[in-house]
Protein backbone atom coordinates (compact mmCIF):
# COMPACT_ATOMS: atom_id res chain seq x y z
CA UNK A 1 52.52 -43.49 6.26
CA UNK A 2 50.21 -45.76 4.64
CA UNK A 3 47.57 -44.55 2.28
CA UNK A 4 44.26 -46.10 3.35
CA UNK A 5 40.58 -45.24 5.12
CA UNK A 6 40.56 -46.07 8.84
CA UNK A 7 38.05 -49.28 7.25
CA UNK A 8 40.42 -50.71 5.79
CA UNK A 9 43.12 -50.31 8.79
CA UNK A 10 40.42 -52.39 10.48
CA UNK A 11 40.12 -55.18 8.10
CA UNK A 12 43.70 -55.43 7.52
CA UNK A 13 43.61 -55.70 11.33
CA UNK A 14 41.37 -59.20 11.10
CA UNK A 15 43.07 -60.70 8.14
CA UNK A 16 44.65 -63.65 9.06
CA UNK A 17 47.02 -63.18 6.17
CA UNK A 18 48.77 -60.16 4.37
CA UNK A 19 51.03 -59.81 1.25
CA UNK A 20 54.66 -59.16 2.00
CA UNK A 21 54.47 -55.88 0.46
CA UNK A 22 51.46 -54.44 2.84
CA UNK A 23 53.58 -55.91 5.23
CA UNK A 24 56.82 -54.11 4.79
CA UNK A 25 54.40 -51.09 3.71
CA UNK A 26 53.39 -50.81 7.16
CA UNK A 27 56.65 -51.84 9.22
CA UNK A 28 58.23 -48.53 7.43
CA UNK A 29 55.28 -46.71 8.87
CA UNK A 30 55.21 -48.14 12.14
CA UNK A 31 59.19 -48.16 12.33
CA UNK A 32 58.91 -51.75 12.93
CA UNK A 33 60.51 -54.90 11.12
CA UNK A 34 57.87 -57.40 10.71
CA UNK A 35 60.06 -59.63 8.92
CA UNK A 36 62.56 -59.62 11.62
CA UNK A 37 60.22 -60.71 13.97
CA UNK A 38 58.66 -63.25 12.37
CA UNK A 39 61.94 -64.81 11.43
CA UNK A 40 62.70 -64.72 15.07
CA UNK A 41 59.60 -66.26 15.95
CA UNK A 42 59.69 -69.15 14.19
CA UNK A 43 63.60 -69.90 14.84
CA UNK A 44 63.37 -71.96 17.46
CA UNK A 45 60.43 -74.15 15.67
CA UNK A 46 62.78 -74.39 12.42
CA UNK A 47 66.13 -75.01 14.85
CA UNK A 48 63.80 -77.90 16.93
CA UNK A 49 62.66 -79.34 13.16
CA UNK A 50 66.14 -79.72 12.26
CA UNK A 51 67.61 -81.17 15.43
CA UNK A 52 64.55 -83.69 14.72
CA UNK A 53 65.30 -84.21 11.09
CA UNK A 54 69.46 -84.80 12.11
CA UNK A 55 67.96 -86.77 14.51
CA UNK A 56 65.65 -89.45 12.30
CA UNK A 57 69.32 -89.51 9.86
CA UNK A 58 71.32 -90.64 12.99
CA UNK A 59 69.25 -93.26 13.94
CA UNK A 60 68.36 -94.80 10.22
CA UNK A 61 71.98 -95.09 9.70
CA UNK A 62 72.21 -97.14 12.82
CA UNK A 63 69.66 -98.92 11.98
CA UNK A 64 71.51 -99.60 8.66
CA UNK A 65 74.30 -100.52 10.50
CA UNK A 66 72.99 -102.78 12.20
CA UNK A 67 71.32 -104.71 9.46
CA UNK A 68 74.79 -105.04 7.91
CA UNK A 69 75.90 -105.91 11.24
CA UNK A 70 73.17 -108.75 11.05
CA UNK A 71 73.56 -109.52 7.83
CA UNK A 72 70.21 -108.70 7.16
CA UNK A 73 68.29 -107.95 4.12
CA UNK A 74 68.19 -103.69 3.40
């Protein structure tokens, strides 16, 4: 259980941000992990980041590659 007036429940509820600690505070209350679904959340966005970033890294070594290839200047 979390310790606070009904208020505050409220303006917790229209925060657009909390500490981690309220957060886990009331995850044990609710029997819910926050954390857990946040981090699943926002796997896919990190996973499609990375698949961009490996990506970019592919294709500037080709490009380096190619300069060599070229005998051009780096």
């Amino acid at each position: 259980m979390v310790n606070t007036s009904k208020q505050n429940v409220y303006g917790i509820y229209r925060r657009m941000s909390m500490d981690t600690h309220l957060l886990a505070q009331l995850g044990q209350a609710l029997g819910r992990d926050f954390f857990r679904d946040l981090s699943e959340s926002l796997g896919p966005k990190v996973e499609k980041e990375l698949r961009q970033e490996d990506k970019i890294r592919r294709l500037s070594e080709e490009i380096e590659e190619l300069k060599r290839h070229l005998h051009l200047p780096g």
